[in-house]
PDB file of N, CA and C in Angstrom:
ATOM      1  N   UNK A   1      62.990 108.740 130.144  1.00  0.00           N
ATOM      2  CA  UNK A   1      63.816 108.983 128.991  1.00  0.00           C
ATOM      3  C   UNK A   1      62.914 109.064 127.773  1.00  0.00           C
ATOM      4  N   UNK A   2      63.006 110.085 127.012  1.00  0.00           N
ATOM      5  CA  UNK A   2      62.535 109.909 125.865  1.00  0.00           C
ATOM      6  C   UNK A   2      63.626 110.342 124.521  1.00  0.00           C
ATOM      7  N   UNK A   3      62.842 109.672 123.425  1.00  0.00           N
ATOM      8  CA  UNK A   3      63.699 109.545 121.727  1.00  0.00           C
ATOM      9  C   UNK A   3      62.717 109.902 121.053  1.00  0.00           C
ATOM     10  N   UNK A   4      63.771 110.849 120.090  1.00  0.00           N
ATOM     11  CA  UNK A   4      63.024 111.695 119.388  1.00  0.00           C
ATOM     12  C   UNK A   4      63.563 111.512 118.347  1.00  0.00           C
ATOM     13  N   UNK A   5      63.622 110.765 117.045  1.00  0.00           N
ATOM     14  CA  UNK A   5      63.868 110.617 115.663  1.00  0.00           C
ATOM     15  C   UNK A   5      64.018 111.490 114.966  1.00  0.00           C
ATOM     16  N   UNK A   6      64.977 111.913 114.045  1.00  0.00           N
ATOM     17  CA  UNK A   6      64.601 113.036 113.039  1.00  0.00           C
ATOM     18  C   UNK A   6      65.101 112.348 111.917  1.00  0.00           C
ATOM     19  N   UNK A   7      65.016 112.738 110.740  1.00  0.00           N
ATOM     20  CA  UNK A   7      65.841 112.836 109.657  1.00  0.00           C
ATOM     21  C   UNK A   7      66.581 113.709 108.930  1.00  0.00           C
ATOM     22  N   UNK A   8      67.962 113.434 108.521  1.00  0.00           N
ATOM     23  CA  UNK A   8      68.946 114.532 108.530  1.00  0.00           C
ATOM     24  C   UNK A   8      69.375 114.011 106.912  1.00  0.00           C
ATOM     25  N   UNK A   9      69.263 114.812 106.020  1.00  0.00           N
ATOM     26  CA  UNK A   9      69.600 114.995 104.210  1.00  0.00           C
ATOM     27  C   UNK A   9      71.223 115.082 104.400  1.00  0.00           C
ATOM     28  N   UNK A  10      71.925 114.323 104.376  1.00  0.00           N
ATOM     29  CA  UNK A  10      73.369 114.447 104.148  1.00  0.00           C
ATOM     30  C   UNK A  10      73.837 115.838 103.241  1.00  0.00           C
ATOM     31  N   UNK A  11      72.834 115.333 102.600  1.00  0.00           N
ATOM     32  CA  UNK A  11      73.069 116.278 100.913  1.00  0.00           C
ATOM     33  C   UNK A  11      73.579 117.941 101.211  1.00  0.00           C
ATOM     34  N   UNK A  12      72.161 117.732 102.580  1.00  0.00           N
ATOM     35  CA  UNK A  12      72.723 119.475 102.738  1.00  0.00           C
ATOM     36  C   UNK A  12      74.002 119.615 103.971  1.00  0.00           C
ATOM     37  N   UNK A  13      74.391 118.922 104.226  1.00  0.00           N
ATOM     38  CA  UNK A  13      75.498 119.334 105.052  1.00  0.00           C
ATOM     39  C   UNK A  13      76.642 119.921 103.838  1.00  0.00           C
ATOM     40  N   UNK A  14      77.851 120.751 104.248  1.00  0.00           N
ATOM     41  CA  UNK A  14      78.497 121.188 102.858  1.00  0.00           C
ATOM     42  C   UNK A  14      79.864 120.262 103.371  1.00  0.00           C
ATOM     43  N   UNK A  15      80.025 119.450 101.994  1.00  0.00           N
ATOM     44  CA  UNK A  15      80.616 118.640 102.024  1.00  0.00           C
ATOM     45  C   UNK A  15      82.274 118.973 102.025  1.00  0.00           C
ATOM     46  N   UNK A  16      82.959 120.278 100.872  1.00  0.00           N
ATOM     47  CA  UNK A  16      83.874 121.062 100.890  1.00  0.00           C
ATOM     48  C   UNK A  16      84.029 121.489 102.326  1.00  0.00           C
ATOM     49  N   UNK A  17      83.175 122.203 103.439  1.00  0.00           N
ATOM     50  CA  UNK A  17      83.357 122.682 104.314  1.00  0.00           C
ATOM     51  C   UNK A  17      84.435 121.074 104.950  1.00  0.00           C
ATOM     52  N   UNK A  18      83.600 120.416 105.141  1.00  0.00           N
ATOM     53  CA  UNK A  18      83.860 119.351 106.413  1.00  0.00           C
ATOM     54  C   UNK A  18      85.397 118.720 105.835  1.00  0.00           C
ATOM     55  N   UNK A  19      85.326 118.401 104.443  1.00  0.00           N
ATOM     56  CA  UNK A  19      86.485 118.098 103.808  1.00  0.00           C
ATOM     57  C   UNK A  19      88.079 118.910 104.347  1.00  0.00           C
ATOM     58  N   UNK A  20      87.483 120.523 103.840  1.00  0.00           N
ATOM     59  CA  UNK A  20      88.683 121.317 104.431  1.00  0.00           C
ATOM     60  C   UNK A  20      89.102 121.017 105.922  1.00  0.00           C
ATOM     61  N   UNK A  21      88.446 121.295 106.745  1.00  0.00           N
ATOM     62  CA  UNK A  21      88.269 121.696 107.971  1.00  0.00           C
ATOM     63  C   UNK A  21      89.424 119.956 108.608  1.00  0.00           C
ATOM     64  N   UNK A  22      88.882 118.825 107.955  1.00  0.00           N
ATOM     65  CA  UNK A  22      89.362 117.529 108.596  1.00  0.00           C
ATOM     66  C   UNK A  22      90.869 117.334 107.901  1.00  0.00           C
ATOM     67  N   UNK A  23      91.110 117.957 106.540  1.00  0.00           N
ATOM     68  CA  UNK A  23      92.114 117.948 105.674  1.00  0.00           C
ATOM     69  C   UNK A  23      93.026 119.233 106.379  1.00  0.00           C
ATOM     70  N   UNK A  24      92.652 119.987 106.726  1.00  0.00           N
ATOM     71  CA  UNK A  24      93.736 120.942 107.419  1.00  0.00           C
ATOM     72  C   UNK A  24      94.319 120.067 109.032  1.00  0.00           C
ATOM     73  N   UNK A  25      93.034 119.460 109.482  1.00  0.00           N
ATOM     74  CA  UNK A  25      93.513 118.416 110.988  1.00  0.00           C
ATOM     75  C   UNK A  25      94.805 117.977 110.636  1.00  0.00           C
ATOM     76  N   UNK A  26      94.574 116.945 109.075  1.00  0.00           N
ATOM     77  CA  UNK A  26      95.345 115.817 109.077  1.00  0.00           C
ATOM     78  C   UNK A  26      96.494 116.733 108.659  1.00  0.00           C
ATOM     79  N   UNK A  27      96.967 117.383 107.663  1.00  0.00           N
ATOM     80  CA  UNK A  27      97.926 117.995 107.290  1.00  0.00           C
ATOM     81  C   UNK A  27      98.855 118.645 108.496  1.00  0.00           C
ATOM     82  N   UNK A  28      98.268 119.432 109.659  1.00  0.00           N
ATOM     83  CA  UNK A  28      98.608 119.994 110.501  1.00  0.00           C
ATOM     84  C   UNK A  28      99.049 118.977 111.737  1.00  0.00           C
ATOM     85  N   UNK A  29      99.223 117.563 111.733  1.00  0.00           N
ATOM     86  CA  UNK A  29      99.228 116.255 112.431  1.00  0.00           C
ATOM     87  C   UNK A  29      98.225 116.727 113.888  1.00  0.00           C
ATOM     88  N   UNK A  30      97.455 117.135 113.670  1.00  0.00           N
ATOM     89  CA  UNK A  30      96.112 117.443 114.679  1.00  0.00           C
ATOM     90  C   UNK A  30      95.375 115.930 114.864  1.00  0.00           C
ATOM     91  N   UNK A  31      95.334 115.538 115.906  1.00  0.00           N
ATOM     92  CA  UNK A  31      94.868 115.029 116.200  1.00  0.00           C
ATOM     93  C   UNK A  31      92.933 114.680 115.729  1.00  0.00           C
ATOM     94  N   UNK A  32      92.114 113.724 115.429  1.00  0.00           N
ATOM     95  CA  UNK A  32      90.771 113.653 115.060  1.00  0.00           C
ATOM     96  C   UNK A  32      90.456 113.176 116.132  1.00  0.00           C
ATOM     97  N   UNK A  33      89.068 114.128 116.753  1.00  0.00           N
ATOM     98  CA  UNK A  33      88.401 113.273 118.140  1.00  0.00           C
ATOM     99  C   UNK A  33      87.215 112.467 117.171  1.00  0.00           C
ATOM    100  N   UNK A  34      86.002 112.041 117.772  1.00  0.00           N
ATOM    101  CA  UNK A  34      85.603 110.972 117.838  1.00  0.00           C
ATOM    102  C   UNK A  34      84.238 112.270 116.312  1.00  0.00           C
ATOM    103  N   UNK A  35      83.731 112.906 116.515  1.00  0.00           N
ATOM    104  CA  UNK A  35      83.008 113.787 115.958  1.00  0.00           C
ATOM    105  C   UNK A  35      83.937 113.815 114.459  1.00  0.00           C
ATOM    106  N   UNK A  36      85.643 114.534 114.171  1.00  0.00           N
ATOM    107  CA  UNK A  36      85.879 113.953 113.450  1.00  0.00           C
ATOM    108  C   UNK A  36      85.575 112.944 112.534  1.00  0.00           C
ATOM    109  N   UNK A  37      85.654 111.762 113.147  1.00  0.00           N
ATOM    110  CA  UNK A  37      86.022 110.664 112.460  1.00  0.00           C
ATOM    111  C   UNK A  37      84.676 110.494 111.609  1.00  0.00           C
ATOM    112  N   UNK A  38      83.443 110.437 112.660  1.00  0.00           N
ATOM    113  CA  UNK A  38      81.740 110.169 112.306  1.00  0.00           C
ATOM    114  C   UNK A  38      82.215 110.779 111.062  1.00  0.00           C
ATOM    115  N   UNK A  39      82.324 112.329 110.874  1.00  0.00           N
ATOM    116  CA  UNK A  39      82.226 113.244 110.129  1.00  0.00           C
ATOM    117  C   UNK A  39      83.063 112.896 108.693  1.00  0.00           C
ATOM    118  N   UNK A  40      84.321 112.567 109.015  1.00  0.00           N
ATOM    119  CA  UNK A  40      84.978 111.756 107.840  1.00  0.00           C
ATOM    120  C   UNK A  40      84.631 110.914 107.061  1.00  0.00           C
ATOM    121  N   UNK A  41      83.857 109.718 107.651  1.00  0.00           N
ATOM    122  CA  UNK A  41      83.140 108.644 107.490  1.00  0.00           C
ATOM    123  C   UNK A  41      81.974 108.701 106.198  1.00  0.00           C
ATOM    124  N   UNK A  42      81.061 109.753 106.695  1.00  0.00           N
ATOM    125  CA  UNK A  42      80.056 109.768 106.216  1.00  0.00           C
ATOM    126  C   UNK A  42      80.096 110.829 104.869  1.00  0.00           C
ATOM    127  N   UNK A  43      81.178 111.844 104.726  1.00  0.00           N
ATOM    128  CA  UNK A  43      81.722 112.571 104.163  1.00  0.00           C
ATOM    129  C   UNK A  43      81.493 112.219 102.418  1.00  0.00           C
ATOM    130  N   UNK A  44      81.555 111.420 101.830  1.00  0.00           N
ATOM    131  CA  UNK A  44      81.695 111.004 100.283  1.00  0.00           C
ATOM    132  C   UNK A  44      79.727 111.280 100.296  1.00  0.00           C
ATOM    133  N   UNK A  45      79.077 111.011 101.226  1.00  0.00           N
ATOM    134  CA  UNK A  45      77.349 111.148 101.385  1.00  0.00           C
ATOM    135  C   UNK A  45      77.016 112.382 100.880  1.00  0.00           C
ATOM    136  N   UNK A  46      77.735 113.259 101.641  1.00  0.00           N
ATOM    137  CA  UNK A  46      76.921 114.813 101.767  1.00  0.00           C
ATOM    138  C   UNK A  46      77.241 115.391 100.109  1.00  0.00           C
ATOM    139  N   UNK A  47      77.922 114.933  99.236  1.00  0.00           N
ATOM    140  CA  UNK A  47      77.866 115.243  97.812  1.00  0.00           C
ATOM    141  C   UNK A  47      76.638 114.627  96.849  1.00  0.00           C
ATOM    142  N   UNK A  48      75.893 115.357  96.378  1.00  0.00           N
ATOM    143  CA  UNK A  48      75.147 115.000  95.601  1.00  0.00           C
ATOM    144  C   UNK A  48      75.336 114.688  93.963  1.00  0.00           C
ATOM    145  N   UNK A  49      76.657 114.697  93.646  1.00  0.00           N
ATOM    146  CA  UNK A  49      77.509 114.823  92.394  1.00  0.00           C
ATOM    147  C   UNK A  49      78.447 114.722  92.528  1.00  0.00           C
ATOM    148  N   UNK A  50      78.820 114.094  91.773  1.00  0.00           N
ATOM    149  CA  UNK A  50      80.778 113.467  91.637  1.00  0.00           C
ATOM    150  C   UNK A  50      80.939 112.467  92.695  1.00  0.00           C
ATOM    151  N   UNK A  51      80.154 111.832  93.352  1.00  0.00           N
ATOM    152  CA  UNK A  51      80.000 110.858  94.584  1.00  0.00           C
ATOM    153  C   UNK A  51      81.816 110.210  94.922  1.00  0.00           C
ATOM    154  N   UNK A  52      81.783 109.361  93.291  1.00  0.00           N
ATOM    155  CA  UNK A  52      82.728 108.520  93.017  1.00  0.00           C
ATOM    156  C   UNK A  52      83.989 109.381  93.341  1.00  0.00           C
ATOM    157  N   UNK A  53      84.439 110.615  92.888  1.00  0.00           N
ATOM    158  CA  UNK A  53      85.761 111.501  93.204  1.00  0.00           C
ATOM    159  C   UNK A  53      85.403 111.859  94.491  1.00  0.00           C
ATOM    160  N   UNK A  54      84.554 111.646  94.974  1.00  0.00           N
ATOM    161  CA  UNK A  54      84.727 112.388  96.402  1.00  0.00           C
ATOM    162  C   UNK A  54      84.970 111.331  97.626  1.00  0.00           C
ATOM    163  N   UNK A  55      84.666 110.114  97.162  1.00  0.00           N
ATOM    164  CA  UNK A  55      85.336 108.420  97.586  1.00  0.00           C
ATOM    165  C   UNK A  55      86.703 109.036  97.423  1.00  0.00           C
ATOM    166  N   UNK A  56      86.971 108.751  96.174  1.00  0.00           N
ATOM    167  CA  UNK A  56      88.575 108.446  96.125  1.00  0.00           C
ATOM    168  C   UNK A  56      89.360 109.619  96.559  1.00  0.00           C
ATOM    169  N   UNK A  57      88.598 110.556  96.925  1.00  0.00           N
ATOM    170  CA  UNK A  57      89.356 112.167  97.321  1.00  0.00           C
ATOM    171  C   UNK A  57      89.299 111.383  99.068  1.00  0.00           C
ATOM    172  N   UNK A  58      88.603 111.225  99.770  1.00  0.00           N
ATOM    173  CA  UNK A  58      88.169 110.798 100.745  1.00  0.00           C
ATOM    174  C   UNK A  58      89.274 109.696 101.615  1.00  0.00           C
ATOM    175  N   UNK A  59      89.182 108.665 100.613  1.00  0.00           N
ATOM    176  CA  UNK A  59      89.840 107.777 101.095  1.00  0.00           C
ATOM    177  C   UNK A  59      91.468 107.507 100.784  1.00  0.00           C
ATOM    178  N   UNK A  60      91.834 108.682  99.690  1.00  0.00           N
ATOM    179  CA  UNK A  60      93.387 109.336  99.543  1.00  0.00           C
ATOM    180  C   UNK A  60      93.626 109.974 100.725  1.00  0.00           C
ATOM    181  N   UNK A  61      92.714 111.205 101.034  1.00  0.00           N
ATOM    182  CA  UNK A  61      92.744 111.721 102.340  1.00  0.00           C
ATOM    183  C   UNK A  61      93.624 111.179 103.650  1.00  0.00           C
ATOM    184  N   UNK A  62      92.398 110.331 103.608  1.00  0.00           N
ATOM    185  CA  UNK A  62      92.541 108.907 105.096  1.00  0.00           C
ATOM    186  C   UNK A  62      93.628 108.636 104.857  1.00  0.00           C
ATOM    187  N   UNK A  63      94.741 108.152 103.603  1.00  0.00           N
ATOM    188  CA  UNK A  63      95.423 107.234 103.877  1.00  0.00           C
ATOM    189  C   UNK A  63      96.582 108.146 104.298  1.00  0.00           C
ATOM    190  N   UNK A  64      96.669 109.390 104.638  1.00  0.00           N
ATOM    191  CA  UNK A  64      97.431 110.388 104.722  1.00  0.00           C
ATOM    192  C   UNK A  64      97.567 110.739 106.612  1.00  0.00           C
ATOM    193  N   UNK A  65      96.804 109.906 107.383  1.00  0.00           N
ATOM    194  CA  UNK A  65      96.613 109.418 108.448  1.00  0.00           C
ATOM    195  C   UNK A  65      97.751 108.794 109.397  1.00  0.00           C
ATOM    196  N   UNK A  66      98.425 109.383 110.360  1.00  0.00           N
ATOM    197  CA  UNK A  66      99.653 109.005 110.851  1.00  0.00           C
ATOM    198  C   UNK A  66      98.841 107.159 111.517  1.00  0.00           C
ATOM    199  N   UNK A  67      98.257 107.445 112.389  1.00  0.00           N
ATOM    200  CA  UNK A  67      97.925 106.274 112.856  1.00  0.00           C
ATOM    201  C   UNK A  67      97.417 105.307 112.205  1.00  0.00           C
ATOM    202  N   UNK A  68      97.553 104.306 111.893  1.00  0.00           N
ATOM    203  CA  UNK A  68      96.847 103.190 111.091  1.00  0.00           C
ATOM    204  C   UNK A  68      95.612 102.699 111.569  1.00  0.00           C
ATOM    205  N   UNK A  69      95.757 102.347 112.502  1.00  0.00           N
ATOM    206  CA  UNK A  69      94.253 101.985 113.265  1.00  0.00           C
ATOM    207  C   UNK A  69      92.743 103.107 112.840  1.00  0.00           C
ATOM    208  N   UNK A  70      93.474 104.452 112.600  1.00  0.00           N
ATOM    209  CA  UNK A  70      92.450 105.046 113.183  1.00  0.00           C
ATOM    210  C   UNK A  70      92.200 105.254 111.323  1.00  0.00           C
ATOM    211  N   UNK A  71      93.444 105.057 110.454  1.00  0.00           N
ATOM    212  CA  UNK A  71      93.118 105.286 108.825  1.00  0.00           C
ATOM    213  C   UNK A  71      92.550 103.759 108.570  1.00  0.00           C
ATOM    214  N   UNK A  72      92.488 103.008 109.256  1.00  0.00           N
ATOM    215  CA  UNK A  72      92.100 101.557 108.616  1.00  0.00           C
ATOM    216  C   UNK A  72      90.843 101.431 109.081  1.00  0.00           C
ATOM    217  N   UNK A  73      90.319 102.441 110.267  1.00  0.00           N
ATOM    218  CA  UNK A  73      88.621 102.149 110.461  1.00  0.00           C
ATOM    219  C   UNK A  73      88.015 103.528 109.612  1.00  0.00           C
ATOM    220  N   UNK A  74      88.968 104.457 109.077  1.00  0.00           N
ATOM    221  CA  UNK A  74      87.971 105.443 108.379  1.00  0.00           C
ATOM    222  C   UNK A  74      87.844 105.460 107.412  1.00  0.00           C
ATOM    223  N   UNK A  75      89.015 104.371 106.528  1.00  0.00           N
ATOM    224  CA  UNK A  75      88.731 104.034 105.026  1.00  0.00           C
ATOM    225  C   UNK A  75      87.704 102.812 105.329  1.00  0.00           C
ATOM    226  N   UNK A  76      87.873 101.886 105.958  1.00  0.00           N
ATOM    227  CA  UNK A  76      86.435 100.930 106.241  1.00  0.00           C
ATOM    228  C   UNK A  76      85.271 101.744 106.513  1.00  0.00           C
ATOM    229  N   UNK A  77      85.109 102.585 107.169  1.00  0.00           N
ATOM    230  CA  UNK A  77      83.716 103.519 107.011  1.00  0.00           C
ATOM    231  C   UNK A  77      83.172 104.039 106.056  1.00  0.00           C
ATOM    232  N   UNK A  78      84.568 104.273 105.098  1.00  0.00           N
ATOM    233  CA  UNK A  78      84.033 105.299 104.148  1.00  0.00           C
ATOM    234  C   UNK A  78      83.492 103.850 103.020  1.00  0.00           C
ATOM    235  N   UNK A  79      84.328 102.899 102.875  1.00  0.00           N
ATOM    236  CA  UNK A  79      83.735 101.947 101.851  1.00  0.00           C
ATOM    237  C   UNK A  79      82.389 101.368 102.350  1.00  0.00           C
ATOM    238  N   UNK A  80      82.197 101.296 103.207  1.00  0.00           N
ATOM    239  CA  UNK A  80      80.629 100.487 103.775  1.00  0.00           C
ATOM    240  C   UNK A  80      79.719 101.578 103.821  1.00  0.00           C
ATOM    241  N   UNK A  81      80.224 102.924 103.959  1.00  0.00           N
ATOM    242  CA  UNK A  81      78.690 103.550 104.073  1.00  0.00           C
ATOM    243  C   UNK A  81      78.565 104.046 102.993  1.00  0.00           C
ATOM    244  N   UNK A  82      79.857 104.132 101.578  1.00  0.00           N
ATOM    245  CA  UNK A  82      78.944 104.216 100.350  1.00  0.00           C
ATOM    246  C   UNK A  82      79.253 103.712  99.646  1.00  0.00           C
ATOM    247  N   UNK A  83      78.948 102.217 100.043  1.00  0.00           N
ATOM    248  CA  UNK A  83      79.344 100.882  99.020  1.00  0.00           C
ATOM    249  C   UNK A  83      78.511 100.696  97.666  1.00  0.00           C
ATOM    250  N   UNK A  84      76.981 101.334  98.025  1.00  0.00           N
ATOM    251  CA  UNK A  84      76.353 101.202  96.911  1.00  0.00           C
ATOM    252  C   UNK A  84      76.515 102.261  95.860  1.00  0.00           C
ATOM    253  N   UNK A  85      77.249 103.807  96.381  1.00  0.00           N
ATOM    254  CA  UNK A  85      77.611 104.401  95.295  1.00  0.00           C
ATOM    255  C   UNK A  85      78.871 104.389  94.408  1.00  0.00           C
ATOM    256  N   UNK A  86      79.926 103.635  94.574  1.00  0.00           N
ATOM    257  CA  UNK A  86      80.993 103.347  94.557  1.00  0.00           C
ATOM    258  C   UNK A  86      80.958 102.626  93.166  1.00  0.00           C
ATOM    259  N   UNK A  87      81.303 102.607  92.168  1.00  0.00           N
ATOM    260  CA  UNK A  87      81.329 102.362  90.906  1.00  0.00           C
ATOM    261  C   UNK A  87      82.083 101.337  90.528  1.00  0.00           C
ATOM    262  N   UNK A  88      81.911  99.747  90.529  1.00  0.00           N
ATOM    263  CA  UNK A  88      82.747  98.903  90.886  1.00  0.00           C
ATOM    264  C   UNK A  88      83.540  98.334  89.554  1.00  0.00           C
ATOM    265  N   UNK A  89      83.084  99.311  88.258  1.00  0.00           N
ATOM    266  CA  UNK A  89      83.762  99.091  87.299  1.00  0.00           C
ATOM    267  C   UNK A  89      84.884  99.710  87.040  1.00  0.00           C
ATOM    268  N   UNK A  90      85.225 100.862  87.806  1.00  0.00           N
ATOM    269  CA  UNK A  90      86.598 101.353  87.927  1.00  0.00           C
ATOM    270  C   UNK A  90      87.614 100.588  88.406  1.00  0.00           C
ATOM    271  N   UNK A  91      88.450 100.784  87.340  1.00  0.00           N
ATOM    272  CA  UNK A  91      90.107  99.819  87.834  1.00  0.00           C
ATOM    273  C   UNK A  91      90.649 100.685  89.252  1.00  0.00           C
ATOM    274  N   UNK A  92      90.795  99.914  90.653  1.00  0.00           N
ATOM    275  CA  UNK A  92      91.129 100.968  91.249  1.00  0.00           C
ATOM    276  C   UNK A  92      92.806 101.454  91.041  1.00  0.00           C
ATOM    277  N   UNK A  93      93.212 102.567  91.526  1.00  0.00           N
ATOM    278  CA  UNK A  93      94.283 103.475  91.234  1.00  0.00           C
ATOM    279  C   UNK A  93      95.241 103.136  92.136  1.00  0.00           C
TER     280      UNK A  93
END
């Protein structure tokens, strides 16, 4: 077996693309497989600007999520993997 490391720039993945594409899932009650979700998760990352609206676009999104389980581990993803960009002086909404 071998591992091969790379490093992957969030920045350039297009963040609008992945947004639409998971926002038409949820709207359309489509089901999210497991690629989804990663993809949801990490989603507020791949913006290099407006970080903070793309949290709260993100995790409005999620809460739009028929299943709870599966909106209560992708808003927990989305707050832990960009906890440090997350602006903690905003009153939240």
């Amino acid at each position: 077996m071998q591992l091969q490391v790379s490093q992957v720039f969030l920045s350039k993945f297009n963040g609008n693309k992945l947004y639409n594409e998971i926002a038409d899932k949820i709207h359309n009650n489509l089901p999210l497989d497991d690629e989804d979700v990663m993809r949801f998760i990490i989603l507020p990352l791949t913006q290099a600007d407006n970080r903070q609206d793309f949290i709260e676009n993100a995790v409005n999104l999620a809460k739009k999520i028929n299943d709870e389980d599966v909106q209560s581990f992708i808003i927990a993803g989305i707050l832990s993997a960009s906890d440090k960009f997350i602006d903690k002086s905003i009153q939240s909404k």
